[in-house]
N, C-alpha and C. Protein backbone atom coordinates (compact mmCIF):
# COMPACT_ATOMS: atom_id res chain seq x y z
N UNK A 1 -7.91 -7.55 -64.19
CA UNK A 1 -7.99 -6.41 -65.11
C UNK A 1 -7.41 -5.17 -64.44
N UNK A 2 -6.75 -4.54 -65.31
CA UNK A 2 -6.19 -3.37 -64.56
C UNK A 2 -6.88 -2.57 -64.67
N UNK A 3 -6.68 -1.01 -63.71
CA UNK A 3 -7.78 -0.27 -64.12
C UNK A 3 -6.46 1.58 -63.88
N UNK A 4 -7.30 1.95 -65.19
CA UNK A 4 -6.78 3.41 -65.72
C UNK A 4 -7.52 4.28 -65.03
N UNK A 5 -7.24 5.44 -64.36
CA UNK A 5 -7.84 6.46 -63.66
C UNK A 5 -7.52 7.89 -64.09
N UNK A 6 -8.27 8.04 -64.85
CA UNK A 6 -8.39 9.65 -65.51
C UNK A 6 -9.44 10.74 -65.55
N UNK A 7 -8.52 12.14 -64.87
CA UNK A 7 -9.27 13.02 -64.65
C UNK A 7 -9.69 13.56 -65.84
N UNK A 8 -10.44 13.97 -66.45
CA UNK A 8 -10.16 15.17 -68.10
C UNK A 8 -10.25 16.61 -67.48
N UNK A 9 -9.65 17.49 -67.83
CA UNK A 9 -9.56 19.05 -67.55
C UNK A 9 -10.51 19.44 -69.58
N UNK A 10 -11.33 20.12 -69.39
CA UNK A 10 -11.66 20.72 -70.40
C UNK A 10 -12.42 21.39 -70.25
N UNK A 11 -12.47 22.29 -71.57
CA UNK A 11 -12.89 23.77 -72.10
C UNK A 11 -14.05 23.62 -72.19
N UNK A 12 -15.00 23.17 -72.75
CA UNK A 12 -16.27 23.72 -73.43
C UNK A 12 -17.40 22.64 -72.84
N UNK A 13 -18.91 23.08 -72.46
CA UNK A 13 -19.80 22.51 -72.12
C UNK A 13 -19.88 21.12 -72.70
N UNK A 14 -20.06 20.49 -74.26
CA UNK A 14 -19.89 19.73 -74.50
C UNK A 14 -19.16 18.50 -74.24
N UNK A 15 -18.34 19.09 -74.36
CA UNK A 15 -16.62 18.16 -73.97
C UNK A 15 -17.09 17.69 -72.22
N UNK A 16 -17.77 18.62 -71.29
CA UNK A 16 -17.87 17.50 -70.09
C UNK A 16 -18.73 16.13 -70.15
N UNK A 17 -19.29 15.92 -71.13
CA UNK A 17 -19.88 14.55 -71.23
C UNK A 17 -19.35 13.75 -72.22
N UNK A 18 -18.60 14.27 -73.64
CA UNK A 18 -17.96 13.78 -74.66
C UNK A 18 -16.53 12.98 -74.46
N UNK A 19 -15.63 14.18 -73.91
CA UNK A 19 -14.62 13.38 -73.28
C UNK A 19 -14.06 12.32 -72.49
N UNK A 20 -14.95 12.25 -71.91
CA UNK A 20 -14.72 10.76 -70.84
C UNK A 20 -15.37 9.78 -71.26
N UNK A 21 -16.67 9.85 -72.28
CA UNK A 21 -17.08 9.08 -73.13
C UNK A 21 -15.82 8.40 -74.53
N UNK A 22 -15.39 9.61 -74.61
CA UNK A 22 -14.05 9.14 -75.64
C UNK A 22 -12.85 8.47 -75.37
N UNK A 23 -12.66 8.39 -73.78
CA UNK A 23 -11.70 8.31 -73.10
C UNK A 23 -11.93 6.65 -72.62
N UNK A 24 -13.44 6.31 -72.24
CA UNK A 24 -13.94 4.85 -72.33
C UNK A 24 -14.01 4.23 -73.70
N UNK A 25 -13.72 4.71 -74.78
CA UNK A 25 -14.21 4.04 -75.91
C UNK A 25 -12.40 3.94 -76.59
N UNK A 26 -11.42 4.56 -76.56
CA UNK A 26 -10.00 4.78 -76.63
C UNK A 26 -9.60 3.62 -76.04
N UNK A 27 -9.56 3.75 -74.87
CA UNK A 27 -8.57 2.83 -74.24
C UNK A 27 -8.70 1.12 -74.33
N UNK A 28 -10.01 0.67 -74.10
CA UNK A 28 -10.60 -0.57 -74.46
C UNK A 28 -9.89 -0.74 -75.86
N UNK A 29 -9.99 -0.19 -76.93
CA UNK A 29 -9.79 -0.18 -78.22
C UNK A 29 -7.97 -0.45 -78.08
N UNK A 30 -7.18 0.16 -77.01
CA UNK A 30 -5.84 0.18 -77.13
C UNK A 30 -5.73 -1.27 -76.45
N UNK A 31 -6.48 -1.46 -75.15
CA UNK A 31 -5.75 -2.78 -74.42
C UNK A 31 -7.19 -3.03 -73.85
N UNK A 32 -8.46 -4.17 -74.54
CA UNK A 32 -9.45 -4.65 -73.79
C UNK A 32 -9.18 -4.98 -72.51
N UNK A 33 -7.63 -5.26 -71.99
CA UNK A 33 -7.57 -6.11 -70.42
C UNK A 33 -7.40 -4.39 -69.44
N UNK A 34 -7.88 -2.95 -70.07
CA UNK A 34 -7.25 -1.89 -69.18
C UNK A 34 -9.04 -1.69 -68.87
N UNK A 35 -9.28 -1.11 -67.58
CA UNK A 35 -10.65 -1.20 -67.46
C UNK A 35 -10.71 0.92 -67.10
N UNK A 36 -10.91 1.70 -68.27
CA UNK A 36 -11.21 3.05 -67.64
C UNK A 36 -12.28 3.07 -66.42
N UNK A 37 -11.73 4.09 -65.61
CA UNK A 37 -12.29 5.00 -64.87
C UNK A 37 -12.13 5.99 -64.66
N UNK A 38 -12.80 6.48 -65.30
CA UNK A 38 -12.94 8.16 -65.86
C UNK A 38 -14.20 9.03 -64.81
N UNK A 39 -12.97 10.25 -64.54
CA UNK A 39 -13.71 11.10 -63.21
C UNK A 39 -14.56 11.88 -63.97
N UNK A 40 -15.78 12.92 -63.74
CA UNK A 40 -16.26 13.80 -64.05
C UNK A 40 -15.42 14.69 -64.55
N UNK A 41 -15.74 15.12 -66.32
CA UNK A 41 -14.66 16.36 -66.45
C UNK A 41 -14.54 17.72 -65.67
N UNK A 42 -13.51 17.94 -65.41
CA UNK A 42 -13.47 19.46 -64.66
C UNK A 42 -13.56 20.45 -66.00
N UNK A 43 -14.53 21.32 -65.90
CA UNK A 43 -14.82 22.74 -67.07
C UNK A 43 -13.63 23.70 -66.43
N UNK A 44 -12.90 24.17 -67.52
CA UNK A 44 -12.67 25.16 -67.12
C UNK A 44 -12.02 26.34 -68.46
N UNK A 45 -12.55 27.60 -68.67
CA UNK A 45 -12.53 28.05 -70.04
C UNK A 45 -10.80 28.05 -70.63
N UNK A 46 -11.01 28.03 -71.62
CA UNK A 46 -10.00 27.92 -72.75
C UNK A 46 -9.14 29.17 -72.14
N UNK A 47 -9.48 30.35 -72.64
CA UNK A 47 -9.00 31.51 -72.22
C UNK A 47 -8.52 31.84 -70.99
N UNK A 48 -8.55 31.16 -69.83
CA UNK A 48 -8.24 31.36 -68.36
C UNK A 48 -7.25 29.87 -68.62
N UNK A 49 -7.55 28.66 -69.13
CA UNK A 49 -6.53 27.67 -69.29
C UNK A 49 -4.80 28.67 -69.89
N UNK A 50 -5.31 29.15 -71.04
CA UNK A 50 -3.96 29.25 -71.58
C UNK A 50 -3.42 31.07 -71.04
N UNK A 51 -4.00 31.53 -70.14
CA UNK A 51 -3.40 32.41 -69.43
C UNK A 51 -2.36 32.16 -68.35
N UNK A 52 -1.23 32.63 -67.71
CA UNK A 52 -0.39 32.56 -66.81
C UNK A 52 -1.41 32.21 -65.54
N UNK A 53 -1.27 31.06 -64.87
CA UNK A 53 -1.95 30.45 -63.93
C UNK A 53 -2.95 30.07 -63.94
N UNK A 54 -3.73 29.99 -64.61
CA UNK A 54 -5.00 29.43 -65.15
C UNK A 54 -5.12 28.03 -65.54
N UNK A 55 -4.17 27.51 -65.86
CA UNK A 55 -3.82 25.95 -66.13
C UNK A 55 -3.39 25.82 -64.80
N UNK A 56 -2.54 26.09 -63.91
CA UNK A 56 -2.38 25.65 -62.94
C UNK A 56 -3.38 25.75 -61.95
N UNK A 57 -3.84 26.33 -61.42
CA UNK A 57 -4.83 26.69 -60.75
C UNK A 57 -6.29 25.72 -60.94
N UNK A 58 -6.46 25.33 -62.26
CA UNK A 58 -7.51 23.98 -62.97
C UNK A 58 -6.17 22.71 -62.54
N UNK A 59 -5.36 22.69 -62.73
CA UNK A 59 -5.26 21.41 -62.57
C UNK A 59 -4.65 21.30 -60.67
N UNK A 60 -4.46 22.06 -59.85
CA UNK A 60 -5.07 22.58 -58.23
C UNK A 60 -6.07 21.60 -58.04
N UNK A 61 -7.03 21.99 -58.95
CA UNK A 61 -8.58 21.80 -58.30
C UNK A 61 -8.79 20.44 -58.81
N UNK A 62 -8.28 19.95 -60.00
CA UNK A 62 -8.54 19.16 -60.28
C UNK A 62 -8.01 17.44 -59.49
N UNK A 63 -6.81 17.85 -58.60
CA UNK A 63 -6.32 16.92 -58.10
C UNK A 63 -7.01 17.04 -56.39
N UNK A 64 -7.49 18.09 -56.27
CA UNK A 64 -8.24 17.99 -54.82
C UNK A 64 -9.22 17.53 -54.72
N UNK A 65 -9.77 17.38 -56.26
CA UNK A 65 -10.95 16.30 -56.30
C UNK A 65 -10.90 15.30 -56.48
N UNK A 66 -9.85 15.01 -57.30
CA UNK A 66 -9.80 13.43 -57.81
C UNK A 66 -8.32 12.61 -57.51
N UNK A 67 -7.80 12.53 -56.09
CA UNK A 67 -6.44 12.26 -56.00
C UNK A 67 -5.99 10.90 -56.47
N UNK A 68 -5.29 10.61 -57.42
CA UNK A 68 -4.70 9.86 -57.63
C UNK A 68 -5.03 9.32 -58.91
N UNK A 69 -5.86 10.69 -59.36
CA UNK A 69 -5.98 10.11 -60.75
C UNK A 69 -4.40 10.80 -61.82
N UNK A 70 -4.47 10.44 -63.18
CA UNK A 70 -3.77 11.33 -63.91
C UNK A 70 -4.64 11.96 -64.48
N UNK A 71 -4.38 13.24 -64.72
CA UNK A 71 -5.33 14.31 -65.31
C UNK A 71 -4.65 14.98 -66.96
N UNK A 72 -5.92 14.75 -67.39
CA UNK A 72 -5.90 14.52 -68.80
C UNK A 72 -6.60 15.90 -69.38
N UNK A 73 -5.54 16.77 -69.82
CA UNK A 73 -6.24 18.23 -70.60
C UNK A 73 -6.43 18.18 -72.24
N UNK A 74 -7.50 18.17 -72.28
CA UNK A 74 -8.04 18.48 -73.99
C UNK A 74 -8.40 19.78 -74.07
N UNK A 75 -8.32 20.54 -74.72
CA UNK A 75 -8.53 22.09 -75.41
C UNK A 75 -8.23 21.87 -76.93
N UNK A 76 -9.48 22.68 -77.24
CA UNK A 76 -9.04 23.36 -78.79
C UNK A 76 -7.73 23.91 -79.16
N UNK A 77 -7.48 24.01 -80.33
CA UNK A 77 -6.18 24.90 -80.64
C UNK A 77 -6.78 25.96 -80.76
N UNK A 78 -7.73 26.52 -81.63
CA UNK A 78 -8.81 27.58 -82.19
C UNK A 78 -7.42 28.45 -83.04
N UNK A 79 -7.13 27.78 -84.03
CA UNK A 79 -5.75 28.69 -84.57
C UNK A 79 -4.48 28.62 -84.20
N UNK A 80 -4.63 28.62 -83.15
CA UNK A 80 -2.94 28.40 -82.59
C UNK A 80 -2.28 26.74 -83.46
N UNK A 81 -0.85 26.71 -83.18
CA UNK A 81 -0.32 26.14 -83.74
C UNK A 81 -0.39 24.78 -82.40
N UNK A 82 -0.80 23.38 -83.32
CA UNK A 82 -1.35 22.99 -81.90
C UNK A 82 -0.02 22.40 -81.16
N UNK A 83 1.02 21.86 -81.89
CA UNK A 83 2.47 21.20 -81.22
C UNK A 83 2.75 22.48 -80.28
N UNK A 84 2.91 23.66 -80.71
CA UNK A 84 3.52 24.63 -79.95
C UNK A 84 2.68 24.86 -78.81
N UNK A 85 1.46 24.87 -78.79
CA UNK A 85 0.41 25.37 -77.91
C UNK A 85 0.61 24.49 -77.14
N UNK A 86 0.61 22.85 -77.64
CA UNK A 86 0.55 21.25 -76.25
C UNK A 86 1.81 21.77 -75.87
N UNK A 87 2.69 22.16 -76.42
CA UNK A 87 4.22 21.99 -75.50
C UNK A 87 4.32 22.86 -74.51
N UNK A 88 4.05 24.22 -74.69
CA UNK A 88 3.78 25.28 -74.00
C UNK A 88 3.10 24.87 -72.39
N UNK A 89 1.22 24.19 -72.72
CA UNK A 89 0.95 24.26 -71.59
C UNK A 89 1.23 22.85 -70.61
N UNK A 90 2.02 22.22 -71.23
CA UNK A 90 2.57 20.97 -70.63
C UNK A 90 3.60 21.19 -69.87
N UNK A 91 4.85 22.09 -70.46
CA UNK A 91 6.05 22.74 -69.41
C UNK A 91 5.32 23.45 -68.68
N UNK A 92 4.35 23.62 -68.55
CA UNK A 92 3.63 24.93 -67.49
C UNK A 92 2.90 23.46 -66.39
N UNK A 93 2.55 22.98 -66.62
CA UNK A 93 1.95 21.99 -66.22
C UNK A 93 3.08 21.04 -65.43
N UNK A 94 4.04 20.85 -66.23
CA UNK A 94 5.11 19.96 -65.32
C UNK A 94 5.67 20.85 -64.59
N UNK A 95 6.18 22.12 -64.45
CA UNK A 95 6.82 22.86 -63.89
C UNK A 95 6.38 23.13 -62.58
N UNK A 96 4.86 23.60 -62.63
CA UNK A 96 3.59 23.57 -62.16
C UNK A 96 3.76 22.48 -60.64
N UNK A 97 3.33 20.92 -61.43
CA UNK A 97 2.97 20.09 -60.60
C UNK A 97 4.10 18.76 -60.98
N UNK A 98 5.48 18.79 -60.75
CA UNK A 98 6.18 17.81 -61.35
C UNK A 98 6.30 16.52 -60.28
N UNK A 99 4.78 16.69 -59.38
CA UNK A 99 4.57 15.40 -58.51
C UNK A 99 3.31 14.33 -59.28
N UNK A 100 3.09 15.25 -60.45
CA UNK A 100 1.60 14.59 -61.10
C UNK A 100 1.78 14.56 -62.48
N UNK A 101 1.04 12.83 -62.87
CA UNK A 101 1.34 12.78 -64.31
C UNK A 101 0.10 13.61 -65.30
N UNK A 102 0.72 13.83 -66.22
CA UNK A 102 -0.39 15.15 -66.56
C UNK A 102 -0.62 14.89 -68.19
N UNK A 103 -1.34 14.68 -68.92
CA UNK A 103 -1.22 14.62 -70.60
C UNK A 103 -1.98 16.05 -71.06
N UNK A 104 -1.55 16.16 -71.76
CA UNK A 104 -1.98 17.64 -72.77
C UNK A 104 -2.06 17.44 -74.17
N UNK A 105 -3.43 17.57 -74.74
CA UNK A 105 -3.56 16.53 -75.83
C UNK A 105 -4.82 18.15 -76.36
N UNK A 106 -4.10 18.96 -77.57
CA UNK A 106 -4.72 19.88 -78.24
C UNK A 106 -5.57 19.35 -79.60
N UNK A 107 -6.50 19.44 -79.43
CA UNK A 107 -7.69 19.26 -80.73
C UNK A 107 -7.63 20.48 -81.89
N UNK A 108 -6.84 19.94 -83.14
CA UNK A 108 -6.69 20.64 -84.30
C UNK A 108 -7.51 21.43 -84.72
N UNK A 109 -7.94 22.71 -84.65
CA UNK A 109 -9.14 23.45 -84.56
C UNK A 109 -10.04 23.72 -83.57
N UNK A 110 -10.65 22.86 -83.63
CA UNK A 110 -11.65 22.12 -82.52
C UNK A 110 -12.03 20.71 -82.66
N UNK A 111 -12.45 20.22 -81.58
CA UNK A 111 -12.93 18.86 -81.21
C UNK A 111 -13.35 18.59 -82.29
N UNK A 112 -14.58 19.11 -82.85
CA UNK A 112 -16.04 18.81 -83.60
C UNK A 112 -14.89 18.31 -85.00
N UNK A 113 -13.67 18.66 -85.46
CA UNK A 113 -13.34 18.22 -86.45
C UNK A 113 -12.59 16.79 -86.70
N UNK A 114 -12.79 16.12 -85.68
CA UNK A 114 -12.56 14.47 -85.38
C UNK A 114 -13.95 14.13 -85.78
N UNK A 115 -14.97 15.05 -86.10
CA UNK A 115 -16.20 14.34 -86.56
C UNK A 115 -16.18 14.61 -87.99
N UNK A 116 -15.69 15.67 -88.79
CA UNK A 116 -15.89 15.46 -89.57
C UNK A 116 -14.57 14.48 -90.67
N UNK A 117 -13.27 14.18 -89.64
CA UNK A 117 -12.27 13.34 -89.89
C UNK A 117 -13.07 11.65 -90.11
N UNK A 118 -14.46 11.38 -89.27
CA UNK A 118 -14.85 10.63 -89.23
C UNK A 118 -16.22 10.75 -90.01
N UNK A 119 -16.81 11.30 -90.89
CA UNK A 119 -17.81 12.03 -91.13
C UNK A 119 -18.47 10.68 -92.08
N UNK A 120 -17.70 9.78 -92.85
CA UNK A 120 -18.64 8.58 -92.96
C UNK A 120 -19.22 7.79 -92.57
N UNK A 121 -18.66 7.48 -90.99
CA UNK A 121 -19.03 6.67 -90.32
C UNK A 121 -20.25 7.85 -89.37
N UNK A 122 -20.43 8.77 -89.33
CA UNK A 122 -21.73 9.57 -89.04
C UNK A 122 -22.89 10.06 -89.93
N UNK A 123 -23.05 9.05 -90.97
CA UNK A 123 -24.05 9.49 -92.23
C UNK A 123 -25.29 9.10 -90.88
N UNK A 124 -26.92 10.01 -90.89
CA UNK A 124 -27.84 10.12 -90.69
C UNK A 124 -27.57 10.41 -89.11
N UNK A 125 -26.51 10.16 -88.29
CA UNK A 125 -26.34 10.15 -87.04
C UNK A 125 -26.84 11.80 -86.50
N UNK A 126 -27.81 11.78 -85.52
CA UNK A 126 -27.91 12.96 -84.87
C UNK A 126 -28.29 14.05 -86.15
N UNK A 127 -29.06 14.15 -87.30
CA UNK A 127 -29.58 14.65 -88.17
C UNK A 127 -28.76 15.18 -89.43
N UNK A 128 -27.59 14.06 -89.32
CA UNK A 128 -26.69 14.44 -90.38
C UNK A 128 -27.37 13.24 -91.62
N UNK A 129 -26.86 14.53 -92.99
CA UNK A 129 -27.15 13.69 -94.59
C UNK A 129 -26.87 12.22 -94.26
N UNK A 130 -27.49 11.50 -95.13
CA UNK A 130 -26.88 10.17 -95.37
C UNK A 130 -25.86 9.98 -96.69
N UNK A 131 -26.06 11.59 -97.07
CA UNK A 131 -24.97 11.62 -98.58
C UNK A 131 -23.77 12.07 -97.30
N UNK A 132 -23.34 12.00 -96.49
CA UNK A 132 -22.19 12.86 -95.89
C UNK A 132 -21.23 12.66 -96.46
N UNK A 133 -20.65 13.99 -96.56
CA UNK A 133 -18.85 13.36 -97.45
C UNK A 133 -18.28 14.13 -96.66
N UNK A 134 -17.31 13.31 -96.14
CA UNK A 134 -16.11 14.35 -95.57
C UNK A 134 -15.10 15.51 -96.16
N UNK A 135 -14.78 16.66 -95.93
CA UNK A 135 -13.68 17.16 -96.19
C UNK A 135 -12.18 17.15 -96.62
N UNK A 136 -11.41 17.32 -97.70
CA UNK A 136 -10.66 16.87 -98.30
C UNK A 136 -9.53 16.69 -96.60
N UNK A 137 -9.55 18.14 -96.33
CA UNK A 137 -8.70 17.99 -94.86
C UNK A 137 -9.92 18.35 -93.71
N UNK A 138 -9.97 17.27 -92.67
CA UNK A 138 -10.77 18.11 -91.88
C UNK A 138 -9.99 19.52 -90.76
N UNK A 139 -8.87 19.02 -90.91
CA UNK A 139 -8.17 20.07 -89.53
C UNK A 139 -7.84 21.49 -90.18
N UNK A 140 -8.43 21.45 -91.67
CA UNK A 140 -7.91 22.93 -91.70
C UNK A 140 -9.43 23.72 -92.17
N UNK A 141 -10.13 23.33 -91.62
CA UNK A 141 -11.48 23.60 -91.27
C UNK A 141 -12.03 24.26 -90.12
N UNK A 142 -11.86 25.70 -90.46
CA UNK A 142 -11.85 26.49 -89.24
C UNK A 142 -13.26 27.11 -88.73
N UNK A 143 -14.61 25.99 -88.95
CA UNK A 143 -15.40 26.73 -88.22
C UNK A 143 -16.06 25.30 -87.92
N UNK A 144 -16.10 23.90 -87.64
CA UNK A 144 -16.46 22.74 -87.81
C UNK A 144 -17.76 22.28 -87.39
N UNK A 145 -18.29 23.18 -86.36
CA UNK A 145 -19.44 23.22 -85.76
C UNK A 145 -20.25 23.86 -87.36
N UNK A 146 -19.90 24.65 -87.44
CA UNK A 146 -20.70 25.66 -88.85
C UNK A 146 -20.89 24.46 -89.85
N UNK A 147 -20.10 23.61 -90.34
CA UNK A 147 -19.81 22.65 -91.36
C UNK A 147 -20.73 21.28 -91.02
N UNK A 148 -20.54 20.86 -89.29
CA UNK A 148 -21.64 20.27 -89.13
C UNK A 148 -23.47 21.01 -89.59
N UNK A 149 -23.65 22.28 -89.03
CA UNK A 149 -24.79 22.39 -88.97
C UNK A 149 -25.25 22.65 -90.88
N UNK A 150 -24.70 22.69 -91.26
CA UNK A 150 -24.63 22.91 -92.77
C UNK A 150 -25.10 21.84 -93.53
N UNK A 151 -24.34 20.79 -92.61
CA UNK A 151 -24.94 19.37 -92.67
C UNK A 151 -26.26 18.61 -92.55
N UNK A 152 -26.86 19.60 -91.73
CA UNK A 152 -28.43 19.08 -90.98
C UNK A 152 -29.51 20.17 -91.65
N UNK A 153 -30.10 19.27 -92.25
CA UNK A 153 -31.60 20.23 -92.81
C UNK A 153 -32.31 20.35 -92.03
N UNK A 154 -33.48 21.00 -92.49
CA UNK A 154 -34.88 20.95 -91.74
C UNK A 154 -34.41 22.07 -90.64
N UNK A 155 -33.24 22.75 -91.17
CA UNK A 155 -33.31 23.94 -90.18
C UNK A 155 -32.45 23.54 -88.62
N UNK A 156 -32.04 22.58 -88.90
CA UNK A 156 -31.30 22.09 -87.67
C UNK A 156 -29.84 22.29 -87.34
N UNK A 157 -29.66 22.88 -86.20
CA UNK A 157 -28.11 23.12 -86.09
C UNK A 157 -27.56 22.19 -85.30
N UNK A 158 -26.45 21.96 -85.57
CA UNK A 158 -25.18 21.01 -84.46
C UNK A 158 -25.32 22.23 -83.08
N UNK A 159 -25.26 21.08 -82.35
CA UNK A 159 -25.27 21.51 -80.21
C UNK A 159 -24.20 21.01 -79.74
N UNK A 160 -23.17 21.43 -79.13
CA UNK A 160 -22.08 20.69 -78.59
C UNK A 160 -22.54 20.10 -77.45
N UNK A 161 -23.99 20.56 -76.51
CA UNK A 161 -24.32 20.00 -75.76
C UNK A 161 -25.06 18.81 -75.68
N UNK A 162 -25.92 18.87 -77.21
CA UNK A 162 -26.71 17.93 -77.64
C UNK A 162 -26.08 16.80 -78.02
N UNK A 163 -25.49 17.40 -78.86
CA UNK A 163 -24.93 16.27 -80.09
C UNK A 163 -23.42 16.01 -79.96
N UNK A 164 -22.46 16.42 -78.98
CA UNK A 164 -21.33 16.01 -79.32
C UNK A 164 -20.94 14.51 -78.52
N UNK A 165 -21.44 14.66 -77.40
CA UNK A 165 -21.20 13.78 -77.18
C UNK A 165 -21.97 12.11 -77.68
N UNK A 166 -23.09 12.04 -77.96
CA UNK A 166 -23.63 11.33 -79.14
C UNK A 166 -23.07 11.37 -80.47
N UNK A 167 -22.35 11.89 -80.70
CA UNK A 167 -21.63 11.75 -82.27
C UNK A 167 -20.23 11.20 -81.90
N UNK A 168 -19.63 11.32 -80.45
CA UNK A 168 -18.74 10.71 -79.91
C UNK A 168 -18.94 9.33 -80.02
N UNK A 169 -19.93 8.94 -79.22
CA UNK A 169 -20.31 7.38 -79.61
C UNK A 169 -20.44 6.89 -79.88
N UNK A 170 -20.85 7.58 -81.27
CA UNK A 170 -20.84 6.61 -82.49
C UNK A 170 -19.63 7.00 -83.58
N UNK A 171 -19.01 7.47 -83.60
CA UNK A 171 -17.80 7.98 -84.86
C UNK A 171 -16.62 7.05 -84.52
N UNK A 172 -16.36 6.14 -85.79
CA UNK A 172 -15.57 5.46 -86.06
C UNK A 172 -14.16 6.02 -85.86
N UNK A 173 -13.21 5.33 -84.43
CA UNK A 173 -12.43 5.81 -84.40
C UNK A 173 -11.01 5.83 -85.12
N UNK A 174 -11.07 4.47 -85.70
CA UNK A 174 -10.38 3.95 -86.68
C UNK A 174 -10.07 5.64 -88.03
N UNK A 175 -11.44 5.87 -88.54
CA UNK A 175 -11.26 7.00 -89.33
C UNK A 175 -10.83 7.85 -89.17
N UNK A 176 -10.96 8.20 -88.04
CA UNK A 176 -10.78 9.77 -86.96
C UNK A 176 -9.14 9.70 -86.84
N UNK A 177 -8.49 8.64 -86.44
CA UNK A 177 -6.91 8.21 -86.12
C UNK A 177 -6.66 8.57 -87.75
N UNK A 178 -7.07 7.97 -88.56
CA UNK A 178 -6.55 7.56 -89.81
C UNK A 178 -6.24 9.60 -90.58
N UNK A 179 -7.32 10.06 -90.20
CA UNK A 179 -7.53 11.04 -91.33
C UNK A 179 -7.18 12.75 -90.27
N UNK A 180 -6.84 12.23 -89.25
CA UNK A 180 -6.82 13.45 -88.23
C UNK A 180 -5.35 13.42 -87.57
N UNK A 181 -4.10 14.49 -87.67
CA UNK A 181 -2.76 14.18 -86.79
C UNK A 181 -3.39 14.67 -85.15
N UNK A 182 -4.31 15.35 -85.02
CA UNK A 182 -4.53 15.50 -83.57
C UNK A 182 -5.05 14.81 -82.94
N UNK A 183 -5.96 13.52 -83.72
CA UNK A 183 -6.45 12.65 -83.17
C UNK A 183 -5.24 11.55 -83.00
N UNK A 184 -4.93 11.26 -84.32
CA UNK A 184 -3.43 10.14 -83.62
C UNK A 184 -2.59 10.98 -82.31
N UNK A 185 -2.32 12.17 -82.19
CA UNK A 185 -1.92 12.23 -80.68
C UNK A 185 -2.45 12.04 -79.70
N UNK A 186 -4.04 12.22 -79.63
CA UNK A 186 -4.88 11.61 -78.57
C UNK A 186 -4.55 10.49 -78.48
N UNK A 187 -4.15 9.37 -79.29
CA UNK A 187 -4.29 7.82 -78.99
C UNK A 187 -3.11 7.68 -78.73
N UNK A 188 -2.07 8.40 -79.30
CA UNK A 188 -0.40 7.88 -78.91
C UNK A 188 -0.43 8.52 -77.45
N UNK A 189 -1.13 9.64 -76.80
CA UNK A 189 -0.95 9.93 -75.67
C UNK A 189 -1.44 8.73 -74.55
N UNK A 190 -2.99 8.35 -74.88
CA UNK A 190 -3.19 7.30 -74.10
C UNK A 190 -2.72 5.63 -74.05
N UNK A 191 -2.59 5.44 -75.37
CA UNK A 191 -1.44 4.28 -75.41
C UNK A 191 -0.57 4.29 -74.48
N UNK A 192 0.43 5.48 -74.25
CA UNK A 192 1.32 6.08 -73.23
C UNK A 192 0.86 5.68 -71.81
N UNK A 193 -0.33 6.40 -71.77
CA UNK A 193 -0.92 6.00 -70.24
C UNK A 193 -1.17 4.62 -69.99
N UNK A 194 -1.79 3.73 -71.20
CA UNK A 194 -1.96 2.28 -71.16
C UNK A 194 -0.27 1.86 -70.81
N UNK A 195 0.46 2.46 -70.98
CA UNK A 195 1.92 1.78 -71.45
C UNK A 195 2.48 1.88 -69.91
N UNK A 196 2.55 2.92 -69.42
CA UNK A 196 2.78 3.35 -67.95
C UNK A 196 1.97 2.84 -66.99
N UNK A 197 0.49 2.21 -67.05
CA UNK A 197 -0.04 1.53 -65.81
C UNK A 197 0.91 -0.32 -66.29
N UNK A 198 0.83 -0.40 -67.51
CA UNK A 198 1.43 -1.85 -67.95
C UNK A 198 3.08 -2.26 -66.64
N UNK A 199 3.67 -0.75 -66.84
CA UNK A 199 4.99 -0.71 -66.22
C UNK A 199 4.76 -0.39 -64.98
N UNK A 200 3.93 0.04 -64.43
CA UNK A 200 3.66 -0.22 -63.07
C UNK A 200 3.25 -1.34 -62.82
N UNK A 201 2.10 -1.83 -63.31
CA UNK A 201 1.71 -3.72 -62.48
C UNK A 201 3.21 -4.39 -62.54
């Protein structure tokens, strides 16, 4: 069995336990014979990521910890246009470090809206309706956390610390690919990485 070695670089408290959870549940799904090993995510804020050296400087640290992994950046778009935004901090990133393979993979809004791209396959999950209906579009849903907690009665709000990564684990990824273009770039990116350890063995 071969085995995939990925760092994640990301933004928000949540995302350090969600992501590498998503990142084990992805790749199996692309090639059962690829075995992830996924490092601890490195945090590091959105706003210092997409500033002049701030991506570089996170992905510095990120390879002094974890050498020889490829390091894998997820961030929100939060508005920005997300093709322009991945391209942007990817030439900054290759320019940066053009000794290290690097993916840059922007979440259409935010993360939380791959949940509601997947929002049938999360009926009762983590205190959501069992009527859940998804959103005609989820990516042009600009507050998704708000839309989750809107979702949960009894006075209960969505936690990115609580609940994202548990709604990770269970949200059908099949839906999420199907109904989300930022999520099909997450999977065409790691396919990529599946595709590149394939051409190395």
């Amino acid at each position: 069995m071969s085995i995939l070695r990925i760092a994640p670089l990301v933004e928000g408290n949540g995302e350090i336990q969600a992501v590498p959870l998503l990142l084990r549940r992805v790749i199996p799904a692309i090639n059962p014979s690829v075995s992830p090993q996924i490092a601890p995510a490195f945090r590091h804020p959105s706003g210092s990521i997409r500033k002049v050296g701030g991506l570089e400087r996170a992905i510095n640290a990120v390879t002094v910890l974890y050498p020889g992994h490829i390091i894998f950046v997820l961030i929100d778009s939060d508005g920005d246009c997300p093709g322009e935004l991945g391209m942007r901090l990817m030439n900054r990133a290759q320019v940066s470090r053009p000794d290290l393979h690097i993916s840059v993979v922007i979440a259409h809004q935010e993360y939380e809206c791959w949940f509601l791209a997947a929002a049938d396959s999360l009926r009762g999950k983590r205190g959501l309706r069992m009527n859940l209906i998804p959103p005609p579009d989820p990516e042009i849903v600009r507050d998704a956390k708000g839309w989750l907690s809107k979702q949960m009665p009894h006075r209960r709000r969505y936690s990115p610390t609580l609940d994202q990564a548990a709604l990770t684990a269970c949200m059908d990824l099949e839906q999420a690919r199907v109904r989300s273009r930022s999520f099909q770039k997450l999977w065409k990116e790691v396919e990529a990485l599946v595709a590149l350890l394939r051409n190395r063995d």
